[in-house]
N, C-alpha and C. Protein backbone atom coordinates (compact mmCIF):
# COMPACT_ATOMS: atom_id res chain seq x y z
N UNK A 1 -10.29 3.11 20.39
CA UNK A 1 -9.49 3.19 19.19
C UNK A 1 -9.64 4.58 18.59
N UNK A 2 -8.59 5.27 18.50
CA UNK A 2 -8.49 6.78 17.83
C UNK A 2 -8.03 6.38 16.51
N UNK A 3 -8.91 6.70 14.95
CA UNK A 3 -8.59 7.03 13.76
C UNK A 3 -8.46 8.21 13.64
N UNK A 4 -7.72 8.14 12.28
CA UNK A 4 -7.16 9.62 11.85
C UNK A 4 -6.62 8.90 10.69
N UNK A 5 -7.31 10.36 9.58
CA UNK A 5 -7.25 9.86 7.64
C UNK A 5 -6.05 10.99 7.77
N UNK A 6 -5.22 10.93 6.94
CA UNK A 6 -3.93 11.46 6.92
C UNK A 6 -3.79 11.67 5.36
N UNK A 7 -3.91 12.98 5.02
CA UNK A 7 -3.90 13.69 3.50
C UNK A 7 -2.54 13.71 3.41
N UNK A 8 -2.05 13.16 2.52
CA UNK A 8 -0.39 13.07 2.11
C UNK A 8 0.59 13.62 0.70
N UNK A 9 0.83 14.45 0.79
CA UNK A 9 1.33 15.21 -0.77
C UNK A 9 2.79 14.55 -1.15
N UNK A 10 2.98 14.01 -1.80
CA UNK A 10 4.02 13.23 -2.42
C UNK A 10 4.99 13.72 -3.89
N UNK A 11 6.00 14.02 -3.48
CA UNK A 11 6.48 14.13 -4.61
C UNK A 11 6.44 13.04 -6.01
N UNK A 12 6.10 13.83 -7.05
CA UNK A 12 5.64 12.94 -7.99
C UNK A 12 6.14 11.49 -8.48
N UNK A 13 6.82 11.91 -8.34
CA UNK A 13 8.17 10.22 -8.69
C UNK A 13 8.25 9.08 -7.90
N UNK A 14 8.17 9.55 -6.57
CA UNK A 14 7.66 8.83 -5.75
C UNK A 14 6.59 8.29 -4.74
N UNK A 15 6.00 8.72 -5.35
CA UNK A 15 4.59 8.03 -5.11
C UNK A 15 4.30 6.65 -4.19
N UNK A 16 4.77 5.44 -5.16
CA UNK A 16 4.30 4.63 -5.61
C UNK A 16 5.28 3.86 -4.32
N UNK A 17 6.70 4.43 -4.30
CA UNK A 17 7.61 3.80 -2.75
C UNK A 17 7.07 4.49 -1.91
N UNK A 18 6.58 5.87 -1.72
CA UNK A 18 6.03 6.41 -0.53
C UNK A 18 5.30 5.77 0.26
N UNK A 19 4.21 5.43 -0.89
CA UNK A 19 2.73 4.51 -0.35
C UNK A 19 2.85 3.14 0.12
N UNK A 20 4.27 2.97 -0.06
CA UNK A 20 4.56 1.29 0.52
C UNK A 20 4.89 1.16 1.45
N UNK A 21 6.39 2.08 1.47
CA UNK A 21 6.52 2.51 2.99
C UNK A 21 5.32 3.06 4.08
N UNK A 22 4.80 3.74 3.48
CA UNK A 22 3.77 3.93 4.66
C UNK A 22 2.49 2.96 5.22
N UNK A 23 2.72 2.14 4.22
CA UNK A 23 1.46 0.98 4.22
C UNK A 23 2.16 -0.07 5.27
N UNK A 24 3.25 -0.26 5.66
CA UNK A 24 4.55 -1.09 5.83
C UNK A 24 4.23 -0.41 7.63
N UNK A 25 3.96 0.90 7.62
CA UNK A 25 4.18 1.29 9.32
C UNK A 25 3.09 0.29 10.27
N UNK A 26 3.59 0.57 11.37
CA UNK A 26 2.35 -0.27 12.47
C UNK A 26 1.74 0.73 12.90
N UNK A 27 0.44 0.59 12.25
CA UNK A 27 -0.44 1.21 13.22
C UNK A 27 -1.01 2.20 11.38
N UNK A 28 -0.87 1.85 10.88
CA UNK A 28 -1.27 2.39 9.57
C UNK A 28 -2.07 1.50 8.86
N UNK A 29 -3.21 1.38 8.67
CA UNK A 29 -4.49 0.42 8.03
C UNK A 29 -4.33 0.31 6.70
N UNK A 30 -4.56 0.89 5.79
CA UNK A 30 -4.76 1.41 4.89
C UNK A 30 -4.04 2.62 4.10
N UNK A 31 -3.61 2.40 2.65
CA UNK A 31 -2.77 3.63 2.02
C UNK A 31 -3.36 3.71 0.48
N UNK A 32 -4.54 4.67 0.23
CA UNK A 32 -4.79 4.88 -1.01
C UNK A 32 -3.87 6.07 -2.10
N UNK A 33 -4.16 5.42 -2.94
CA UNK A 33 -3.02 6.62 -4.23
C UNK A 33 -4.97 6.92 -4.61
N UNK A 34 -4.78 8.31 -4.59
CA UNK A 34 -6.22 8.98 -5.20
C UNK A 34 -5.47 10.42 -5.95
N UNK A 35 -7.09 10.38 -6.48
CA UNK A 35 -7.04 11.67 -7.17
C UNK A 35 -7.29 13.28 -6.99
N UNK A 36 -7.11 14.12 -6.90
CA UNK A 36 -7.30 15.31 -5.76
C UNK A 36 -6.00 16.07 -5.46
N UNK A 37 -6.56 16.82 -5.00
CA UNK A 37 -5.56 17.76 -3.69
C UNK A 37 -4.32 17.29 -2.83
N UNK A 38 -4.54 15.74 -2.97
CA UNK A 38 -3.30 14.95 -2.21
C UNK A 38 -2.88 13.93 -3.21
N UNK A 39 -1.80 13.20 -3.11
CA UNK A 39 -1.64 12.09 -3.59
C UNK A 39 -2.02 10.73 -2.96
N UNK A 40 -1.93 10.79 -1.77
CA UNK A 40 -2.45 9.53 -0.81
C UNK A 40 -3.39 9.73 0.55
N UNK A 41 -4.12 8.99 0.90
CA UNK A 41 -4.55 9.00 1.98
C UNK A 41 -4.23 7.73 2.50
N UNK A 42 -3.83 8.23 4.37
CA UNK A 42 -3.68 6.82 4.84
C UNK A 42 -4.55 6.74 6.10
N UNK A 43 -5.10 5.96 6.57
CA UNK A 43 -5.57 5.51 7.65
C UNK A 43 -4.87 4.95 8.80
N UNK A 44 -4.98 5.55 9.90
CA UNK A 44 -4.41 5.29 11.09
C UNK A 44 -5.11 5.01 12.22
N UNK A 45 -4.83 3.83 12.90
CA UNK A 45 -5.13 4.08 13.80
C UNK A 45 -4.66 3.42 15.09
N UNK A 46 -4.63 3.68 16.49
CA UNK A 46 -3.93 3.82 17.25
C UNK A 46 -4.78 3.87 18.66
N UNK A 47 -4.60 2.95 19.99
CA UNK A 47 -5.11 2.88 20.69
C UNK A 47 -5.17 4.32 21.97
N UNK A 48 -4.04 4.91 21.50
CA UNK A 48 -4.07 6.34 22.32
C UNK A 48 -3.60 7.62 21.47
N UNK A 49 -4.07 8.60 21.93
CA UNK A 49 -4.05 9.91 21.39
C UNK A 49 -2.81 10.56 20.93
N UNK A 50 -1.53 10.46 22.12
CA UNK A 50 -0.21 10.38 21.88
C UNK A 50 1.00 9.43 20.63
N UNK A 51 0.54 8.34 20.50
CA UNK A 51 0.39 7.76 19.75
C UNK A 51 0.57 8.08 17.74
N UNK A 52 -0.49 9.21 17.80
CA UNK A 52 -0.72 9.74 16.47
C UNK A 52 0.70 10.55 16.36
N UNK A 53 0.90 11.24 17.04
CA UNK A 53 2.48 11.85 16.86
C UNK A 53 3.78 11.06 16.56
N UNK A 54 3.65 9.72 17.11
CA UNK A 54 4.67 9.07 16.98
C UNK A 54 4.67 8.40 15.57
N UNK A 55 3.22 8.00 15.49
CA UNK A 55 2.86 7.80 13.67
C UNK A 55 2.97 8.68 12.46
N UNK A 56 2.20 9.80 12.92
CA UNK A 56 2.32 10.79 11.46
C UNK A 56 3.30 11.64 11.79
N UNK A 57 3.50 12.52 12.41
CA UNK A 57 4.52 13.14 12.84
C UNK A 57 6.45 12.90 12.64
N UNK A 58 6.23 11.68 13.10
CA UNK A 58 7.92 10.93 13.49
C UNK A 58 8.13 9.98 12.35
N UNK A 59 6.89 9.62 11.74
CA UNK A 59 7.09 8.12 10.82
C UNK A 59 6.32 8.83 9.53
N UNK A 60 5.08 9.53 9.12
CA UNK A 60 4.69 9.28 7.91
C UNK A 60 5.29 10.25 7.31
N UNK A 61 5.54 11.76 7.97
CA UNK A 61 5.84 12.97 7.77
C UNK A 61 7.11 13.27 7.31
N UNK A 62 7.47 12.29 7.45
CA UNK A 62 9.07 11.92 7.41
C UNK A 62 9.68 10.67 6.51
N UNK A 63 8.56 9.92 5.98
CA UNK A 63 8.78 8.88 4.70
C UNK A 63 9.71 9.48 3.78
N UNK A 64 10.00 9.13 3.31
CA UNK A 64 10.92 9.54 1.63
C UNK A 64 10.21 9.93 0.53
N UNK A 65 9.93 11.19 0.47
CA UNK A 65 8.76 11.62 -0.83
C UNK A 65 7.67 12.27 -0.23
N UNK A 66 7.54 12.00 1.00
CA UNK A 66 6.32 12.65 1.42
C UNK A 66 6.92 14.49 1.64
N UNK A 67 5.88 15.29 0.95
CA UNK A 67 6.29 17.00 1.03
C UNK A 67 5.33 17.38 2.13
N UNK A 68 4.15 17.10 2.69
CA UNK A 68 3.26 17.14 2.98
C UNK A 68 2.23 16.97 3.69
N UNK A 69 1.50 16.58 4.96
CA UNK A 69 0.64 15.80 5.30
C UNK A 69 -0.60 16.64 6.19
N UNK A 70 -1.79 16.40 6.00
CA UNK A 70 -3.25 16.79 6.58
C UNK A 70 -3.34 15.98 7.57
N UNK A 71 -3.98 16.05 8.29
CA UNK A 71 -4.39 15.13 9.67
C UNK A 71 -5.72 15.66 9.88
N UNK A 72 -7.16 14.48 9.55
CA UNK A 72 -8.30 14.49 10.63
C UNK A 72 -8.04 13.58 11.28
N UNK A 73 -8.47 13.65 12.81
CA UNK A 73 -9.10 12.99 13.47
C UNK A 73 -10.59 12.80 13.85
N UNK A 74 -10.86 10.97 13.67
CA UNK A 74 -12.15 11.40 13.60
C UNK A 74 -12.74 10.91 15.01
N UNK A 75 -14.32 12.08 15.12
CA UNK A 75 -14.87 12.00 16.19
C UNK A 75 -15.74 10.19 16.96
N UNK A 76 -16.81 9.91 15.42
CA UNK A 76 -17.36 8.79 15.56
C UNK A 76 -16.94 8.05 14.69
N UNK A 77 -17.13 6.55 14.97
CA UNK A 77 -17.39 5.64 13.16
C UNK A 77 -19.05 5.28 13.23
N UNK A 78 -18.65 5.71 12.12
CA UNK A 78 -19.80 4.76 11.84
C UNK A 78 -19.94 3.56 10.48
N UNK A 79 -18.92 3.50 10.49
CA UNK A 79 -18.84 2.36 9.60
C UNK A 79 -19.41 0.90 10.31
N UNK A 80 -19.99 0.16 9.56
CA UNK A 80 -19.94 -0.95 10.22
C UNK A 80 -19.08 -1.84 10.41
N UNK A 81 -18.27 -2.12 9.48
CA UNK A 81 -17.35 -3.22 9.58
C UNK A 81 -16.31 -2.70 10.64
N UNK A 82 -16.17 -1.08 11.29
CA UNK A 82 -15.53 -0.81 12.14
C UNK A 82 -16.34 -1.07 13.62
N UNK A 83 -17.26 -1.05 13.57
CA UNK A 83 -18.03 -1.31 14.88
C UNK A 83 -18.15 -2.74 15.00
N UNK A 84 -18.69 -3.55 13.90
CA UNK A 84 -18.21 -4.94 14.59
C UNK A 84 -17.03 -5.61 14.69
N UNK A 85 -15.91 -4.69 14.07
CA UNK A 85 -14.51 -4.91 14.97
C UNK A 85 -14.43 -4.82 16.09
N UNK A 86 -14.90 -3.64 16.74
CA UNK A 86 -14.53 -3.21 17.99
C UNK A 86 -15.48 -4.55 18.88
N UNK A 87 -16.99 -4.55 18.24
CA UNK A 87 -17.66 -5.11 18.97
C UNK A 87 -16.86 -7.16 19.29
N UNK A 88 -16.20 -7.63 18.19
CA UNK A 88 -15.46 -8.40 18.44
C UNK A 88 -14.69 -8.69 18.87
N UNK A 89 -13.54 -8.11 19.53
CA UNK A 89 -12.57 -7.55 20.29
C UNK A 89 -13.05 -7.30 21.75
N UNK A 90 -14.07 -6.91 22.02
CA UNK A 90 -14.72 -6.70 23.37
C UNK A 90 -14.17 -5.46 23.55
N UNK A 91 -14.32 -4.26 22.63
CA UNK A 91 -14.30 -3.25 23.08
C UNK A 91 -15.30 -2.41 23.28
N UNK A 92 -15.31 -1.60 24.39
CA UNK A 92 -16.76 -0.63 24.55
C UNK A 92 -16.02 1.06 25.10
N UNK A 93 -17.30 1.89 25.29
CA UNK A 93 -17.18 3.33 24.97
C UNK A 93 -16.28 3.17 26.43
């Protein structure tokens, strides 16, 4: 599983439809409205690398309102509730 947090700059007005629509994509986890340097962060994630292009690139980058977007990809998790996902699923390295 490849994540990637996706920094999203939103025009002000729309915000609030941006973050729905993008919450609405497949393959998009999560869509916070925060405070900062961006207006949203979203969480992605996606069983292959190619993949992320067709998400942020073709679909988030391109929402209605969005001016903007950052892309990490991340190396490890270490979250837990993400590892005993994977570990439930029967996924391994």
């Amino acid at each position: 599983m490849i994540t990637a947090v996706v920094l999203i700059t939103a025009e002000a007005d729309k915000i609030p439809e941006a973050a729905q629509a993008i919450a609405e994509l497949d393959s998009v986890s999560e869509v916070y409205s925060v405070a900062g340097n961006c207006d949203l962060i979203a969480v992605v994630r996606v069983a292959h690398h190619d993949q992320l292009a067709d998400v942020i690139a073709d679909s988030v980058s391109k929402t209605p309102g969005v001016s903007a977007t950052e892309t990490y990809i991340a190396f490890r998790t270490y979250s837990r509730h993400d590892l005993e996902a994977a570990f439930s699923l029967g996924l391994d390295d």
